[in-house]
C-alpha atoms as a PDB file:
ATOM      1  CA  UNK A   1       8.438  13.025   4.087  1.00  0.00           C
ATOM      2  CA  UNK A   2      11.712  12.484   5.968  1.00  0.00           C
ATOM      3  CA  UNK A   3      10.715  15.290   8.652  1.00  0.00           C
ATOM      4  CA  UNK A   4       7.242  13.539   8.942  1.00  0.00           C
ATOM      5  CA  UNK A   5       8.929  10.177   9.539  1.00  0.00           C
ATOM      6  CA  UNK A   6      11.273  11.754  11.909  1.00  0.00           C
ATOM      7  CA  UNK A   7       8.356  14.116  14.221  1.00  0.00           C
ATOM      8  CA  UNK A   8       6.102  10.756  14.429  1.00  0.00           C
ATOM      9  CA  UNK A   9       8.926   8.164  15.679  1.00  0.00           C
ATOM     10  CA  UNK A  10      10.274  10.791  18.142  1.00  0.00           C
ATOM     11  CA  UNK A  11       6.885  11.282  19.397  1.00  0.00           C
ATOM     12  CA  UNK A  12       6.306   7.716  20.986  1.00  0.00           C
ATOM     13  CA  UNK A  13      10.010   6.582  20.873  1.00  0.00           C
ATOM     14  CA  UNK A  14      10.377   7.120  24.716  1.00  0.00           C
ATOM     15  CA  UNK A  15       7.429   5.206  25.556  1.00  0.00           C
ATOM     16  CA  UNK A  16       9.176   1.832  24.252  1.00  0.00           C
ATOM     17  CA  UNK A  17       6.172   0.903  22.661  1.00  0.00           C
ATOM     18  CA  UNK A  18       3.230   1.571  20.010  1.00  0.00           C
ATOM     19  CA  UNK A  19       1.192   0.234  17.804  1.00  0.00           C
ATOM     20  CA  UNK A  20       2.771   0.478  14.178  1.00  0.00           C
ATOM     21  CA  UNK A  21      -0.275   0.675  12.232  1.00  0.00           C
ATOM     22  CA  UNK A  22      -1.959   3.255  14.064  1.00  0.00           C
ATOM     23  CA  UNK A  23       1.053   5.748  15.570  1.00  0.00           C
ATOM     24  CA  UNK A  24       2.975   5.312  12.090  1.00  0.00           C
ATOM     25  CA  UNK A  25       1.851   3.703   9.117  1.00  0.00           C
ATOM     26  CA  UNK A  26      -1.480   5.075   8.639  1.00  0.00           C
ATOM     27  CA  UNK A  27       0.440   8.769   8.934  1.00  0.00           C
ATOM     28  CA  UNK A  28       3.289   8.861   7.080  1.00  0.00           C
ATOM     29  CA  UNK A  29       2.237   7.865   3.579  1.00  0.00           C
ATOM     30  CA  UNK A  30      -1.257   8.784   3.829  1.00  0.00           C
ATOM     31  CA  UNK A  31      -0.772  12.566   5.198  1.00  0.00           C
ATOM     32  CA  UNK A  32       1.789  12.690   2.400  1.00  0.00           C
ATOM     33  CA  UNK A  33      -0.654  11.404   0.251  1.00  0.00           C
ATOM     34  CA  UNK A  34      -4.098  13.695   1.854  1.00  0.00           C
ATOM     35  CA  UNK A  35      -1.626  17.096   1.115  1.00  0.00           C
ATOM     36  CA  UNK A  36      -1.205  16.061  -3.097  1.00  0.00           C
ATOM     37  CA  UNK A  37      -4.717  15.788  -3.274  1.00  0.00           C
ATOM     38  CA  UNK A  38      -5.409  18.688  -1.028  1.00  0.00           C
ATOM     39  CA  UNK A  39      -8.109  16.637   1.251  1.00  0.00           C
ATOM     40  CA  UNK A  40      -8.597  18.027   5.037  1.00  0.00           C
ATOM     41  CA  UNK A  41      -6.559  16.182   7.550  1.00  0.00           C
ATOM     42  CA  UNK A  42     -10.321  16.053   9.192  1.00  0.00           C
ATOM     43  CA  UNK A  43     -11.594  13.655   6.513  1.00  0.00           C
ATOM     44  CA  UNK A  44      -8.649  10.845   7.483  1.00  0.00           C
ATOM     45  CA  UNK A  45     -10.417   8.838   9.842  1.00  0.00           C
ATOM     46  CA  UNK A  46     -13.577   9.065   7.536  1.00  0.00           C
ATOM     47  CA  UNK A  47     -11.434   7.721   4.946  1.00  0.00           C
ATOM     48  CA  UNK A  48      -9.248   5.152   6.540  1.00  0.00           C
ATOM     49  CA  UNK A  49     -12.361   3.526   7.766  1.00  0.00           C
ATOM     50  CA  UNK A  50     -14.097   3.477   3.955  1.00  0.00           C
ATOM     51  CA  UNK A  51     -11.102   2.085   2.462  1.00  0.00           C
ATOM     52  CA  UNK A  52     -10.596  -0.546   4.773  1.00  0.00           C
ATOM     53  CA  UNK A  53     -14.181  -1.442   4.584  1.00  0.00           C
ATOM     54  CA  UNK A  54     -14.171  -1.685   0.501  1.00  0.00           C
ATOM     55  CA  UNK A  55     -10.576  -3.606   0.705  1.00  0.00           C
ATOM     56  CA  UNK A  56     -11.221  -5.991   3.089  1.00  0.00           C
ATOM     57  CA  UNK A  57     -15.212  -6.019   4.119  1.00  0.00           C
ATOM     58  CA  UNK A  58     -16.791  -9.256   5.695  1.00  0.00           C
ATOM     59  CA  UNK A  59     -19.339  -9.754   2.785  1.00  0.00           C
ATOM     60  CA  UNK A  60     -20.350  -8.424  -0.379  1.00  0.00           C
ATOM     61  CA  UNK A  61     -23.107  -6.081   1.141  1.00  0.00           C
ATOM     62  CA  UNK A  62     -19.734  -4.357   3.155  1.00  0.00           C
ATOM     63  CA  UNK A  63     -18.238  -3.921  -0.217  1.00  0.00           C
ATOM     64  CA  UNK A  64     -20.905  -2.292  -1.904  1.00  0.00           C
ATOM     65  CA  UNK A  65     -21.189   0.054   1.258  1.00  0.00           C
ATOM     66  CA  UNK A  66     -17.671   0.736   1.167  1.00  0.00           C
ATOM     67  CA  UNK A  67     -17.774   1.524  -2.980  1.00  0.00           C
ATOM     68  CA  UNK A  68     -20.863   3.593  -2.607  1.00  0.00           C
ATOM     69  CA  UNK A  69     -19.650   5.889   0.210  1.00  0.00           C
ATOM     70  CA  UNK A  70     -16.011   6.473  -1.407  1.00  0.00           C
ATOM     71  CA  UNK A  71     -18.108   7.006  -5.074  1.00  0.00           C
ATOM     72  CA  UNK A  72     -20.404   9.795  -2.911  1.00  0.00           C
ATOM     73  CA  UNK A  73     -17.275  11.071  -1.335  1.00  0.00           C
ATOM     74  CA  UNK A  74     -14.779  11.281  -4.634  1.00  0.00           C
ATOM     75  CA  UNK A  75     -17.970  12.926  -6.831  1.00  0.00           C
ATOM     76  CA  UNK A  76     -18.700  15.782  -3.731  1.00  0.00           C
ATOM     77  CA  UNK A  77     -14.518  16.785  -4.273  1.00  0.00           C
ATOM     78  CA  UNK A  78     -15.462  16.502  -8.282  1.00  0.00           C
ATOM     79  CA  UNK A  79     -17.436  18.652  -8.096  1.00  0.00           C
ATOM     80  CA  UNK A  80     -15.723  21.187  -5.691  1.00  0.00           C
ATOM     81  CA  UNK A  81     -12.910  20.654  -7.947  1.00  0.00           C
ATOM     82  CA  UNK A  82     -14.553  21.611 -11.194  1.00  0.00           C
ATOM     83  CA  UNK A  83     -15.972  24.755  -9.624  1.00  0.00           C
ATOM     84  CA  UNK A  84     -12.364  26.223  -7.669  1.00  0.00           C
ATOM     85  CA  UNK A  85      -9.806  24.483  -8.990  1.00  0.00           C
ATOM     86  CA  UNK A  86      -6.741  24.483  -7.221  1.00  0.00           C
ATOM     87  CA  UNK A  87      -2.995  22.970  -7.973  1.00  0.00           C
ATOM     88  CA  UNK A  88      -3.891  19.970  -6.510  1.00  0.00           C
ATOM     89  CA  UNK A  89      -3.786  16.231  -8.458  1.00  0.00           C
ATOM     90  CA  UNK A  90      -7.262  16.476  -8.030  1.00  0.00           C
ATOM     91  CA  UNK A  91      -7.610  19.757  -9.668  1.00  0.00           C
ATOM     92  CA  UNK A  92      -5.539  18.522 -12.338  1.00  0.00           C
ATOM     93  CA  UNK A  93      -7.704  15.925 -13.066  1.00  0.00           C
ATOM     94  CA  UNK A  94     -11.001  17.575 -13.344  1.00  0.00           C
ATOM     95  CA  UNK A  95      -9.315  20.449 -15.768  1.00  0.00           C
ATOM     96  CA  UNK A  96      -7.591  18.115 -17.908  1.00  0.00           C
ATOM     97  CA  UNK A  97      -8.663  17.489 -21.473  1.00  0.00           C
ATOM     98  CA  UNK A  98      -8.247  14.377 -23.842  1.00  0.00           C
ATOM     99  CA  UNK A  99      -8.483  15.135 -27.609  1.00  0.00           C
ATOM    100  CA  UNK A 100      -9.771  18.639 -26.464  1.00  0.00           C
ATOM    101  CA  UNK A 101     -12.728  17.806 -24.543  1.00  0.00           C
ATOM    102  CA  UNK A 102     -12.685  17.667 -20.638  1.00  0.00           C
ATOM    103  CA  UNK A 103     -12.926  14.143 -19.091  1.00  0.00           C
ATOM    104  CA  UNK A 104     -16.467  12.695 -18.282  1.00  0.00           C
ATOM    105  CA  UNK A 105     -17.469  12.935 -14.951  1.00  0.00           C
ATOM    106  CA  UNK A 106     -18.232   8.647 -15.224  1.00  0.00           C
ATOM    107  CA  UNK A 107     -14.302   8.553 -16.191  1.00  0.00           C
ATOM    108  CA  UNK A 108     -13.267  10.527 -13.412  1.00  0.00           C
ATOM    109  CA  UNK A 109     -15.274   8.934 -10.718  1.00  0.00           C
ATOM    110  CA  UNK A 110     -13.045   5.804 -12.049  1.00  0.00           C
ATOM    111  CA  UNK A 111      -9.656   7.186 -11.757  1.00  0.00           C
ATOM    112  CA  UNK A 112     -10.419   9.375  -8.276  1.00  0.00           C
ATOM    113  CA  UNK A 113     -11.732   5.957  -6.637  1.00  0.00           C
ATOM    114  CA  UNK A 114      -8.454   4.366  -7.700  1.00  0.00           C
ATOM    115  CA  UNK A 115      -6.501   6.993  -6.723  1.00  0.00           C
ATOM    116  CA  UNK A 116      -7.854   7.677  -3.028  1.00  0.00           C
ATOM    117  CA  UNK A 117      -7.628   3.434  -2.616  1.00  0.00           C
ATOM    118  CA  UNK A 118      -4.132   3.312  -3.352  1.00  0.00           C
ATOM    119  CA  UNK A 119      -3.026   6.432  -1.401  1.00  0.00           C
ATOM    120  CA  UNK A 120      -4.917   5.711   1.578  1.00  0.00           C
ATOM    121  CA  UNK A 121      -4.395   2.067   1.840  1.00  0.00           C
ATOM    122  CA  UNK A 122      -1.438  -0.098   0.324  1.00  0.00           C
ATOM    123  CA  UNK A 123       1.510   1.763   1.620  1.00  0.00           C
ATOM    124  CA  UNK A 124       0.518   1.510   4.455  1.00  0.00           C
ATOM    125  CA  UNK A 125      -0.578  -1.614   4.608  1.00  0.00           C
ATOM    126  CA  UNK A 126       2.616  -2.908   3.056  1.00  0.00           C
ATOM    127  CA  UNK A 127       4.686  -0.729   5.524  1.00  0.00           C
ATOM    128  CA  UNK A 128       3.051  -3.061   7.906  1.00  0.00           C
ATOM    129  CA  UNK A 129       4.449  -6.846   6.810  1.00  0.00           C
ATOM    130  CA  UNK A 130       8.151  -4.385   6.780  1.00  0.00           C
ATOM    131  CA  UNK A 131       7.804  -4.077   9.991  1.00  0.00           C
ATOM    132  CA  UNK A 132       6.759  -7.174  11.208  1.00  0.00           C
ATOM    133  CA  UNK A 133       9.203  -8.779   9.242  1.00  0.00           C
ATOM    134  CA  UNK A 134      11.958  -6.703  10.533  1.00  0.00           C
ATOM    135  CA  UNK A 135      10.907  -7.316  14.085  1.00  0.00           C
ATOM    136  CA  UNK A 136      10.974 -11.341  13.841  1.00  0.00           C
ATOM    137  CA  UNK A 137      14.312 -10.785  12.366  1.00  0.00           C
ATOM    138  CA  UNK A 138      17.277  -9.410  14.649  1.00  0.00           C
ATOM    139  CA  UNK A 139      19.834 -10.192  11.741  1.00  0.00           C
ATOM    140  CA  UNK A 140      18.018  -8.234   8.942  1.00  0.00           C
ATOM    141  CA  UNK A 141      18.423  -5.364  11.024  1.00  0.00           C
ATOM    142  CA  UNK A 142      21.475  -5.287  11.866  1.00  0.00           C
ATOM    143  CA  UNK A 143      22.284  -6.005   7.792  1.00  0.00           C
ATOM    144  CA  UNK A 144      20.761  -2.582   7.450  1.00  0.00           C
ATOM    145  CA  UNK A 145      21.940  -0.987  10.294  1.00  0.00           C
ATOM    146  CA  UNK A 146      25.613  -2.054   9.156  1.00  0.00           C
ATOM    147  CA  UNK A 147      24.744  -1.300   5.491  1.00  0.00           C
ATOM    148  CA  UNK A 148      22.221   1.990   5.182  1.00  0.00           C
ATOM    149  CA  UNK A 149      22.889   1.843   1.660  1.00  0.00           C
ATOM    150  CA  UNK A 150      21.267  -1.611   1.091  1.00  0.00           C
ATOM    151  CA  UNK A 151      17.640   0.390   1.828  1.00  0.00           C
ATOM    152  CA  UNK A 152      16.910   0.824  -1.393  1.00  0.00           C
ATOM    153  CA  UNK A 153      17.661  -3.134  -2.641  1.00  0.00           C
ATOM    154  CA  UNK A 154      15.840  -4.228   0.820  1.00  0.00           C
ATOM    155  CA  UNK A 155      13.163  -2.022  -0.524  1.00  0.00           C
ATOM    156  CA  UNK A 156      12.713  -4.134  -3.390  1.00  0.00           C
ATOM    157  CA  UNK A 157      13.194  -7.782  -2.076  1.00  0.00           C
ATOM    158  CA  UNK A 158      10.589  -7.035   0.967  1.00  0.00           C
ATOM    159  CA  UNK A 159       7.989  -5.906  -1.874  1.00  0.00           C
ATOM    160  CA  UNK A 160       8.721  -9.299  -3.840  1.00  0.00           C
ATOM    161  CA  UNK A 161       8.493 -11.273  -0.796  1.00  0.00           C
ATOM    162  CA  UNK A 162       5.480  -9.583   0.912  1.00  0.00           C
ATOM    163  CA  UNK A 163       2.753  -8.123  -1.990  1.00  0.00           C
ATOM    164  CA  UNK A 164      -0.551  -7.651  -0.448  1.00  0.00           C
ATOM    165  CA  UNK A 165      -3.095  -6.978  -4.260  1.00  0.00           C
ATOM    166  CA  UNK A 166      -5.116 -10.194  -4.957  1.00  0.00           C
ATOM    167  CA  UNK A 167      -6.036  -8.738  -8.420  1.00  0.00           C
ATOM    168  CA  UNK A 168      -9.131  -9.616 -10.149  1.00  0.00           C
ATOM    169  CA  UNK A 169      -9.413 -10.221 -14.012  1.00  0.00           C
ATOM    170  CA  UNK A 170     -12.320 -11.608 -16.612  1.00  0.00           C
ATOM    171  CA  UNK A 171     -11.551 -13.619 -19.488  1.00  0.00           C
ATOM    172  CA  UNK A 172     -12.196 -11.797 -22.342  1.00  0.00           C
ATOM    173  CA  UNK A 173     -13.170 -15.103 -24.963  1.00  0.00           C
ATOM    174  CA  UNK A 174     -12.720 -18.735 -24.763  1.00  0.00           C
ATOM    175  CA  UNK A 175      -9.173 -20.515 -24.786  1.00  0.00           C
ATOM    176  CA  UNK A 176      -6.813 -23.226 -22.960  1.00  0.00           C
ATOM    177  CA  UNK A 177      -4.259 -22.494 -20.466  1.00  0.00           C
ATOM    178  CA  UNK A 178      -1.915 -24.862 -19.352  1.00  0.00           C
ATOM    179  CA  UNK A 179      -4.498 -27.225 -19.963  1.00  0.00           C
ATOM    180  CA  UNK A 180      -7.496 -25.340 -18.182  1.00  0.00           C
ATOM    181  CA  UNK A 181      -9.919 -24.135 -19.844  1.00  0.00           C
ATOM    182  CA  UNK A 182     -11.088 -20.628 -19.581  1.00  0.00           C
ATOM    183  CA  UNK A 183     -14.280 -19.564 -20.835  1.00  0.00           C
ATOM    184  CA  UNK A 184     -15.612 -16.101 -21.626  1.00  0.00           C
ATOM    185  CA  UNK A 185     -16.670 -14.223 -18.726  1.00  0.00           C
ATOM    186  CA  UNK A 186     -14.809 -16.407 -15.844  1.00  0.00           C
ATOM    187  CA  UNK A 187     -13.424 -14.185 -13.173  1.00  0.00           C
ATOM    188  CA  UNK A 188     -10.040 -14.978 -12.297  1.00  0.00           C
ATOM    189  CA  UNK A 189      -8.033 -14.263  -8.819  1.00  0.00           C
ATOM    190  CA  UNK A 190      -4.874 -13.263  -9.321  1.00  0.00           C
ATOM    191  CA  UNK A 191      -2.521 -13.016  -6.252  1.00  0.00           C
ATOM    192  CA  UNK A 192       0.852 -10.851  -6.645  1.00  0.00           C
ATOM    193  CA  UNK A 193       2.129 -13.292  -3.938  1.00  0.00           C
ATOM    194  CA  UNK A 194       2.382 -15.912  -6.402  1.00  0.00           C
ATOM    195  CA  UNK A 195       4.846 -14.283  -8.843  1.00  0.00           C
ATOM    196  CA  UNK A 196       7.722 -13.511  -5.964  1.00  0.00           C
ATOM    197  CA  UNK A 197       7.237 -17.293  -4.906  1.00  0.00           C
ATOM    198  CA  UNK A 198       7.993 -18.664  -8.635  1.00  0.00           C
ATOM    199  CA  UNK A 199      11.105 -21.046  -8.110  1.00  0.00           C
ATOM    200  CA  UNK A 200      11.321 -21.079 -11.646  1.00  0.00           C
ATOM    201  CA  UNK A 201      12.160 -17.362 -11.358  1.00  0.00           C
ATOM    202  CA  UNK A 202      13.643 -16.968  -7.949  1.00  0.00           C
ATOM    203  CA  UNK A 203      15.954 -19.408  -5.989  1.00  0.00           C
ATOM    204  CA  UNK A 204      14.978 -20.030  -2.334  1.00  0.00           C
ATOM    205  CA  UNK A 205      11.715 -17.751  -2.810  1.00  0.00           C
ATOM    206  CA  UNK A 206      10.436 -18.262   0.459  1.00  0.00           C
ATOM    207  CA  UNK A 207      13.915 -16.814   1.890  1.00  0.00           C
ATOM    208  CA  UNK A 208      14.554 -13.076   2.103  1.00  0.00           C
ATOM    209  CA  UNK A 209      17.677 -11.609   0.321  1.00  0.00           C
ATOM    210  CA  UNK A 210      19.070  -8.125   0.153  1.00  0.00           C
ATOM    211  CA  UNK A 211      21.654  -9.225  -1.935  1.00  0.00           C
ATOM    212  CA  UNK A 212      19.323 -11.282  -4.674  1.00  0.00           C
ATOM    213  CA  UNK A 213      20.707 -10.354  -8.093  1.00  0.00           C
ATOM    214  CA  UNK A 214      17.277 -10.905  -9.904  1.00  0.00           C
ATOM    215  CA  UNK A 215      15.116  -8.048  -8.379  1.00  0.00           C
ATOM    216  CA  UNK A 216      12.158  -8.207 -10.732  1.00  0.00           C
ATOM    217  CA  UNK A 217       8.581  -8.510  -8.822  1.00  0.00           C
ATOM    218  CA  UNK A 218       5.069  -7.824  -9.840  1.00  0.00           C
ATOM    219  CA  UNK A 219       4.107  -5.955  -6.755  1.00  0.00           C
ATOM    220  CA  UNK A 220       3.103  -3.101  -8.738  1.00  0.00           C
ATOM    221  CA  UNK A 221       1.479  -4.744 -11.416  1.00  0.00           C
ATOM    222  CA  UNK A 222       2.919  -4.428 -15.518  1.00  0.00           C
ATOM    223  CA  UNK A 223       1.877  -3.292 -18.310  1.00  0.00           C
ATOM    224  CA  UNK A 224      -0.656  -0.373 -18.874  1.00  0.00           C
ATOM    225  CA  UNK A 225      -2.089  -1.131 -15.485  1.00  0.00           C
ATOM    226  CA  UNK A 226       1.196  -0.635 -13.667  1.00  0.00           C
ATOM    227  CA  UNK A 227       0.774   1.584 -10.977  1.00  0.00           C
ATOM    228  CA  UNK A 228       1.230   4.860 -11.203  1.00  0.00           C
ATOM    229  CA  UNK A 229       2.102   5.466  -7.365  1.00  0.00           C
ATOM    230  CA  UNK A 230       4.925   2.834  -7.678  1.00  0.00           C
ATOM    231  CA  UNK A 231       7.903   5.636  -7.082  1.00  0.00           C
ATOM    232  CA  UNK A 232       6.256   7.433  -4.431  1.00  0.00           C
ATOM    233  CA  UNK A 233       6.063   4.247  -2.301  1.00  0.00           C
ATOM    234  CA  UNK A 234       9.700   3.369  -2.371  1.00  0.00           C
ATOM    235  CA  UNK A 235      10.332   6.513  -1.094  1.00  0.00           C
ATOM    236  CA  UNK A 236       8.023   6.304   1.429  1.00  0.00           C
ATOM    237  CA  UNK A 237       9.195   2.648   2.155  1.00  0.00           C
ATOM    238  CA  UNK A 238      12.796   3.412   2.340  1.00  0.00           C
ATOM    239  CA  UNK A 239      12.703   6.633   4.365  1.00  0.00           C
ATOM    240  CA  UNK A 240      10.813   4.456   6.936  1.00  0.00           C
ATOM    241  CA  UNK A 241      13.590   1.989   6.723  1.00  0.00           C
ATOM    242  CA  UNK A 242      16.228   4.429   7.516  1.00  0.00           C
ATOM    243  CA  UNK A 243      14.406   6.555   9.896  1.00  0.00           C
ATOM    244  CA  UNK A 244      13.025   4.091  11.715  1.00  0.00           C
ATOM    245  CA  UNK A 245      16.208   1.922  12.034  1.00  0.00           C
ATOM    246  CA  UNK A 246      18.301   4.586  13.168  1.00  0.00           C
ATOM    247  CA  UNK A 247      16.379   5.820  16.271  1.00  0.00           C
ATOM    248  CA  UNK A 248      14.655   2.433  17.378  1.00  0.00           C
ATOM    249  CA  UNK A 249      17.074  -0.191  16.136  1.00  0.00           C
ATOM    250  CA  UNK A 250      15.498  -3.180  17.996  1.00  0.00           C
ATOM    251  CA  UNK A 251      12.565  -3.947  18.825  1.00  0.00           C
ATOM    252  CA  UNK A 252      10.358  -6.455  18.314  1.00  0.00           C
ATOM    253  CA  UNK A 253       6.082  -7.495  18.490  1.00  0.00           C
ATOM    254  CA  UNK A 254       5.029  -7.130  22.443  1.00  0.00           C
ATOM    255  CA  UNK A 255       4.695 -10.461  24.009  1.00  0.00           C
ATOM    256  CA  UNK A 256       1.210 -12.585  23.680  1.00  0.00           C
ATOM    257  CA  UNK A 257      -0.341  -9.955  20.941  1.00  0.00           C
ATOM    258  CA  UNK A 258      -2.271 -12.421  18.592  1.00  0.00           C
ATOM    259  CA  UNK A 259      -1.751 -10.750  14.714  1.00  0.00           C
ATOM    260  CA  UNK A 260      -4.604 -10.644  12.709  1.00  0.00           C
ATOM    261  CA  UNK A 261      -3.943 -10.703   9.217  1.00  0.00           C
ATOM    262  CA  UNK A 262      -7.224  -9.745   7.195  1.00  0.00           C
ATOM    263  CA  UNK A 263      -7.236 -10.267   3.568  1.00  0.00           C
ATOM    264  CA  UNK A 264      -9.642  -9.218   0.672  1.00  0.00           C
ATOM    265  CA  UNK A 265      -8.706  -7.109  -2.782  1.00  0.00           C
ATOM    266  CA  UNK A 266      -5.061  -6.033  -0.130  1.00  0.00           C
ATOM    267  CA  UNK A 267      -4.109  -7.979   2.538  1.00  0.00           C
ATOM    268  CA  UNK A 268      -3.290  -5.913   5.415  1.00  0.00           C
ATOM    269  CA  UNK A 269      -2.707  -5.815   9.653  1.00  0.00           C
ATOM    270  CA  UNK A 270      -5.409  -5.284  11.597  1.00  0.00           C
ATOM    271  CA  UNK A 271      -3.000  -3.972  14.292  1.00  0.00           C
ATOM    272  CA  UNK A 272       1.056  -4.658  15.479  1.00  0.00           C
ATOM    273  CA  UNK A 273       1.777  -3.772  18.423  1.00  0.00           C
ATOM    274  CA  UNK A 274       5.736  -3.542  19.146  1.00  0.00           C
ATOM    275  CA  UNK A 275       8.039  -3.063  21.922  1.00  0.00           C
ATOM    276  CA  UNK A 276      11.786  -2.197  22.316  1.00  0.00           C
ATOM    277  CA  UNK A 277      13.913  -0.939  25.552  1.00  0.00           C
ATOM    278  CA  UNK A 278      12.944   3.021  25.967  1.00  0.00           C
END
């Protein structure tokens, strides 16, 4: 991962510019990502553009499109799986057994659409507000700079302060909340953002703090449907933080680029451009 981080900033670092979401972030965690699951580095661009489409599509008939090509694509490596199995995560899945019996096809179709999502779109995506963030803020990088061992805490007050999952949820039977009431069946939005902004948890929410004591967030969700990925992003989010800081220490977005921020199940960059003295 570290090489990988290293090979793609050295290969536009003399230019003095690039755009983050393109050169880097859709590489580093998603080829990491593409070799665990054993997928051809041929079937990225295929995939970027399906994920992207079922995350964040215009309208509800770009959704659909977006479900029903990754559902096509995750049964055709099901099946491919079933029949050579490698040692692959994929593999692993499609040989493992519950109580003895092999999972259902219906079950795995579930968990392989989850998986590919996640690895293909939020680290990436989140790598992407670290950045930006980083580049509207000379003194926060110079804090790390000074400090390389505050990557790790950084790592955890950027997710707190920037979570991209809007997470969907039905009510299960009829009851009051706070004085709403919630009937059987309502769908409920539920925005990660809105737990790092509590001031009733957090003081000054709005501001960053690589020092804050009380690093609890629910980026990654709780509970049984905490995700299962959540390690493997820190790394990825911290060796970007050190790499990156250490061969391109300032820089900043290139002057008059409009960001588009697109939002949907993740929020994520379109594109962000940035700039710094070659």
């Amino acid at each position: 991962m570290r090489a990988l981080a290293i090979e793609l900033i050295e290969g536009f670092k003399r230019r003095g510019e690039c755009e983050f979401i393109g050169d880097f972030a859709s590489h580093l965690p998603i080829r990491i990502f593409m070799t665990m699951v054993a997928l051809p580095e041929e079937d990225r661009p295929e995939l970027l553009h399906i994920a992207d489409q079922l995350m964040r599509g215009h309208t509800v008939e770009d959704h659909k499109a977006g479900q029903q090509r990754l559902a096509a694509y995750a049964m055709r490596k099901i099946a491919e799986r079933r029949a050579n199995p490698g040692e692959d995560l994929i593999s692993e899945l499609t040989q493992a057994r519950v109580k003895g019996e092999p999972i259902s096809d219906y079950h795995l179709l579930g968990m392989l659409t989850l998986l590919l999502i996640a690895g293909l779109d939020t680290v990436a995506t989140m790598m992407g507000f670290f950045a930006r963030f980083l580049a509207l803020n000379e003194s926060y990088r110079k804090e790390l700079i000074a400090n390389p061992a505050k990557a790790a805490t950084a790592v955890e007050e950027l997710l707190r302060r920037f979570p991209i999952a809007n997470l969907g949820r039905e009510v299960r039977r009829d009851c009051v909340l706070d004085g709403m009431q919630m009937k059987a069946g309502d769908m409920v939005l539920v925005p990660t953002a809105v737990f790092g902004m509590d001031d009733r948890q957090f003081d000054e929410p709005e501001k960053v703090d690589f020092d804050r004591k009380n690093k609890l967030h629910a980026t990654f969700g709780d509970g049984p449907h905490r995700c299962m990925g959540s390690m493997l992003a820190r790394v990825e989010l911290k060796v970007f933080l050190e790499e990156w800081l250490k061969r391109i220490p300032d820089f900043g977005l290139k002057p008059g680029v409009q960001l588009q921020v697109s939002s949907g199940s993740v929020a994520g960059l379109r594109s962000l451009p940035l700039v710094w003295k070659a």
